[in-house]
C-alpha atoms as a PDB file:
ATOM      1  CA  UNK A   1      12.026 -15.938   0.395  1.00  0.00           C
ATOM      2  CA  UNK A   2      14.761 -14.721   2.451  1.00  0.00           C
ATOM      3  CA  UNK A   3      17.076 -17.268   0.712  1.00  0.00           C
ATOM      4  CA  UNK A   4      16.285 -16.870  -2.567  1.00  0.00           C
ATOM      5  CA  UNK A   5      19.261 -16.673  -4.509  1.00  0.00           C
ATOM      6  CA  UNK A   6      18.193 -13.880  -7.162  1.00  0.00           C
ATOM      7  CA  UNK A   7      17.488 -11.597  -3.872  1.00  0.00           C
ATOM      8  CA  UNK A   8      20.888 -12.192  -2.450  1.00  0.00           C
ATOM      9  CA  UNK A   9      22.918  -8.612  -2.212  1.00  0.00           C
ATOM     10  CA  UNK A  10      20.154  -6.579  -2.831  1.00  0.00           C
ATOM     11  CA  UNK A  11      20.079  -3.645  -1.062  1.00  0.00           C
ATOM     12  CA  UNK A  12      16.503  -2.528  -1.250  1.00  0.00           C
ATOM     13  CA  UNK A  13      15.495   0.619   1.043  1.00  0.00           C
ATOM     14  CA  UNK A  14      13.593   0.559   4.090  1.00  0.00           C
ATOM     15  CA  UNK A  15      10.001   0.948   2.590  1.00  0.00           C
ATOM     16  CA  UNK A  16      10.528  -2.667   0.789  1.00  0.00           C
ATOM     17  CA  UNK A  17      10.684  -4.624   3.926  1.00  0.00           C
ATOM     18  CA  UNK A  18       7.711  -2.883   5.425  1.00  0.00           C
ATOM     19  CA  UNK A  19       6.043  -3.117   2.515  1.00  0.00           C
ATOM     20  CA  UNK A  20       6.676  -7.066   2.522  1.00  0.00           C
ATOM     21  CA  UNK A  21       6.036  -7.034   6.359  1.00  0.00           C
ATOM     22  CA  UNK A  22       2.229  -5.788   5.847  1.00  0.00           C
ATOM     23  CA  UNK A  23       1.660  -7.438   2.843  1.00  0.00           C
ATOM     24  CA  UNK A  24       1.974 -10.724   4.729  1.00  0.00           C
ATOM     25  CA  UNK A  25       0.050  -9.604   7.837  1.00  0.00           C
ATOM     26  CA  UNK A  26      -2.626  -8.628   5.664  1.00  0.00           C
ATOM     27  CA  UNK A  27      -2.718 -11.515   3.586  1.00  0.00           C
ATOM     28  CA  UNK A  28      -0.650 -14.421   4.522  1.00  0.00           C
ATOM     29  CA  UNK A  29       0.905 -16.483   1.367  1.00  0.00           C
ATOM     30  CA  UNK A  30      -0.637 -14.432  -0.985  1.00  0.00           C
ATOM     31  CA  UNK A  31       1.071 -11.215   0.085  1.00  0.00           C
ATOM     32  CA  UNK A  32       4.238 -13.153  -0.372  1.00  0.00           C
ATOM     33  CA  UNK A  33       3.435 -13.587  -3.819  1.00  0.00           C
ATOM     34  CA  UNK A  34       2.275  -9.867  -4.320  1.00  0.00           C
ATOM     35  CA  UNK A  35       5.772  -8.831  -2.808  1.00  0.00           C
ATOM     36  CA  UNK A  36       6.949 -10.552  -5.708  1.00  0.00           C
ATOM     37  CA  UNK A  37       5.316  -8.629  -8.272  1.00  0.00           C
ATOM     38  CA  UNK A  38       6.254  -5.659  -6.516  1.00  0.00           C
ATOM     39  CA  UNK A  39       9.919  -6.676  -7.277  1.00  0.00           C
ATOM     40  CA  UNK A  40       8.980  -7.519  -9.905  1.00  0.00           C
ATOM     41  CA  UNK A  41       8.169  -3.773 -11.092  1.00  0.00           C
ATOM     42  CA  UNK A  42      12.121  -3.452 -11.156  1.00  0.00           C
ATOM     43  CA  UNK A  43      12.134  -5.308 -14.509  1.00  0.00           C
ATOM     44  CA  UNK A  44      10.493  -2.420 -16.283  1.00  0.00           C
ATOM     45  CA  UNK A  45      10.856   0.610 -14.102  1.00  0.00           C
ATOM     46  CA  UNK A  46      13.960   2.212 -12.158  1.00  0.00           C
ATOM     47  CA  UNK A  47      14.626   1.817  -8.201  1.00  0.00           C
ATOM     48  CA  UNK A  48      13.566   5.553  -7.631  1.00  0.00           C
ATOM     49  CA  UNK A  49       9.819   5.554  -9.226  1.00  0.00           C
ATOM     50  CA  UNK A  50       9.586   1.928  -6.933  1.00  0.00           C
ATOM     51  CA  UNK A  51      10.303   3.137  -4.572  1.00  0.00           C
ATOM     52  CA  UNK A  52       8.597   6.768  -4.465  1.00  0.00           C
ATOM     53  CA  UNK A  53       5.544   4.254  -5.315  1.00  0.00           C
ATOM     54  CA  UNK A  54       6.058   1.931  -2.885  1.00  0.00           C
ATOM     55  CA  UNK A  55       6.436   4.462   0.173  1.00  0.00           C
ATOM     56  CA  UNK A  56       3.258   6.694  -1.169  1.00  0.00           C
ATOM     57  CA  UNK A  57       0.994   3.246  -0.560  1.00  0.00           C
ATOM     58  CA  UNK A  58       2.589   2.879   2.868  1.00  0.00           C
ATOM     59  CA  UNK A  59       1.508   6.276   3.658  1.00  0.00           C
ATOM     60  CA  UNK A  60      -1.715   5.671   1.934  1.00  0.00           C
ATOM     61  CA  UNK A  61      -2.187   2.756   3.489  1.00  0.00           C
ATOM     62  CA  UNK A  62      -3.260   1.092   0.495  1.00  0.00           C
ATOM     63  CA  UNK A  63      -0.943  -1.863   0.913  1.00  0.00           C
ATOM     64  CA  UNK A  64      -1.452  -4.542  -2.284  1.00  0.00           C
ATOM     65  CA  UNK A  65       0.318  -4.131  -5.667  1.00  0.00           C
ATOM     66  CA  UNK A  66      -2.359  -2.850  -7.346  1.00  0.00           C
ATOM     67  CA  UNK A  67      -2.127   0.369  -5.115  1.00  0.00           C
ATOM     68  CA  UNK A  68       1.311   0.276  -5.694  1.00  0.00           C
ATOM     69  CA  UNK A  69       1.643  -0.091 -10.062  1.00  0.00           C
ATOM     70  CA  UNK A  70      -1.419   1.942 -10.126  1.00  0.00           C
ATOM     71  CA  UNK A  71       0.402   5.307  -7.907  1.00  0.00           C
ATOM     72  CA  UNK A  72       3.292   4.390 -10.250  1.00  0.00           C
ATOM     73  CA  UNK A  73       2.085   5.041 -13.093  1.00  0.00           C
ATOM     74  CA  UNK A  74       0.001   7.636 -12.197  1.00  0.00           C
ATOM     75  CA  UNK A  75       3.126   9.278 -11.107  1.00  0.00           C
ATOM     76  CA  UNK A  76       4.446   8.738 -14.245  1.00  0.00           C
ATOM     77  CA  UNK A  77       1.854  10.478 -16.420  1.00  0.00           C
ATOM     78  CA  UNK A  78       2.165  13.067 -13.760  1.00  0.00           C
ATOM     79  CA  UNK A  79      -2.124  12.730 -12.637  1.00  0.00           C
ATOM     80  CA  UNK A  80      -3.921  11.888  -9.138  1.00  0.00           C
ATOM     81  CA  UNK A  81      -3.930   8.549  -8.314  1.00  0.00           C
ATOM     82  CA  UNK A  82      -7.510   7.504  -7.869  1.00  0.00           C
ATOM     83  CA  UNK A  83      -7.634   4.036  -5.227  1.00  0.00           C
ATOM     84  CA  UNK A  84     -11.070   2.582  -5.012  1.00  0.00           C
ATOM     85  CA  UNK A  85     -11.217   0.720  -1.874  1.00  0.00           C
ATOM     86  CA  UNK A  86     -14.056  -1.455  -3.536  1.00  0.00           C
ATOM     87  CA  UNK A  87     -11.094  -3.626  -5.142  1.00  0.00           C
ATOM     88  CA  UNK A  88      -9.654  -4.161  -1.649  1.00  0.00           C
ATOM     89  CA  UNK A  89     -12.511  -5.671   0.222  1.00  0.00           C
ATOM     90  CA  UNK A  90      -9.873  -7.027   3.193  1.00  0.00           C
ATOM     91  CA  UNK A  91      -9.622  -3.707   4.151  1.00  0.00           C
ATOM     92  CA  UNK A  92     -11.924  -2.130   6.853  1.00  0.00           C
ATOM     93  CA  UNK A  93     -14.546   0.334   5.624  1.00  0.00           C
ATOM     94  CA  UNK A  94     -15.301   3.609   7.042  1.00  0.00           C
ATOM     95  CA  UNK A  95     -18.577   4.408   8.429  1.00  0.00           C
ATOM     96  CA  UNK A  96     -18.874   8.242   8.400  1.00  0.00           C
ATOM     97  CA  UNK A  97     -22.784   9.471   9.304  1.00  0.00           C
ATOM     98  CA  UNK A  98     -23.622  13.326   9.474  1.00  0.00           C
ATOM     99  CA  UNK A  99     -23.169  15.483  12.653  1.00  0.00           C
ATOM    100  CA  UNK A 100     -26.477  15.797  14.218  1.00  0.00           C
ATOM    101  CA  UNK A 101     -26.991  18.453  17.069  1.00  0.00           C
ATOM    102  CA  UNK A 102     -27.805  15.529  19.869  1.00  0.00           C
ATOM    103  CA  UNK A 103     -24.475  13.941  19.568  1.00  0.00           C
ATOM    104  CA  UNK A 104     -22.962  17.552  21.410  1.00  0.00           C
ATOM    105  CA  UNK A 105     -25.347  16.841  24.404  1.00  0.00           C
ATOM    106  CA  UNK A 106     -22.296  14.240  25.877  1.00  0.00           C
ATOM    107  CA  UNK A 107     -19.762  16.554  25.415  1.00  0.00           C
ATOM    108  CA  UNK A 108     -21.421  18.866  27.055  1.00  0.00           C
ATOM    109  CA  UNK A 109     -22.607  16.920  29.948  1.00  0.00           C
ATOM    110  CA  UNK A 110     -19.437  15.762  30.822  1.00  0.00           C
END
C-alpha cells in the first residue's frame, strides 16, 4: 500500500495514518481494505469534511468506515451521529451494573 502509485505525493494529515494504523491492528487485511474506502470518500467529498470525520471516529473510538461515512454525513445534514456498537461486534462491550451500597464497604475498609 505504501507503494501504490495513485498514493504517491499525497499529503494526507496526521489522523489518516492513525486511522490506517488501527484499522489494521484491529482487523488485519481487511482494515487495509477499509482504509481504502476511507480514501476513497475523497472521490465525492472534500479533504476538510474527511478529515473532520475521520479524526471525530479516532476520538470516538469507533474505528471502521462505517463510523467514519456515517459521522460524515451526519455532519453534513448538521444531526447527532448515532453509532450502534451492535454493527461492530470486534469491539469490546461494556459491562456497566448499578451501584449497590456493599460495593462502598472496600473503600471504606481500606
Amino acid at each position: 500500500m505504501d507503494q501504490a502509485a495513485p498514493l504517491q505525493g499525497w499529503e494526507l494529515p496526521e489522523c489518516f495514518s492513525t486511522l490506517r494504523r488501527l484499522l489494521e491492528a484491529r482487523l488485519g487485511k481487511k482494515g487495509k481494505l477499509e482504509y481504502v474506502q476511507d480514501l476513497r470518500l475523497l472521490e465525492t467529498f472534500s479533504m476538510e469534511q474527511v478529515t473532520h470525520a475521520i479524526a471525530e471516529s479516532i476520538r470516538l473510538m469507533a474505528i471502521s468506515f462505517d463510523a467514519v461515512k456515517h459521522i460524515l454525513l451526519c455532519h453534513i445534514e448538521r444531526r447527532t451521529p448515532r453509532l450502534d456498537l451492535a454493527n461492530w461486534p470486534h469491539l469490546p462491550k461494556a459491562s456497566v451494573r448499578t451501584t449497590r451500597a456493599t460495593d462502598y464497604v472496600t473503600l471504606v475498609s481500606s
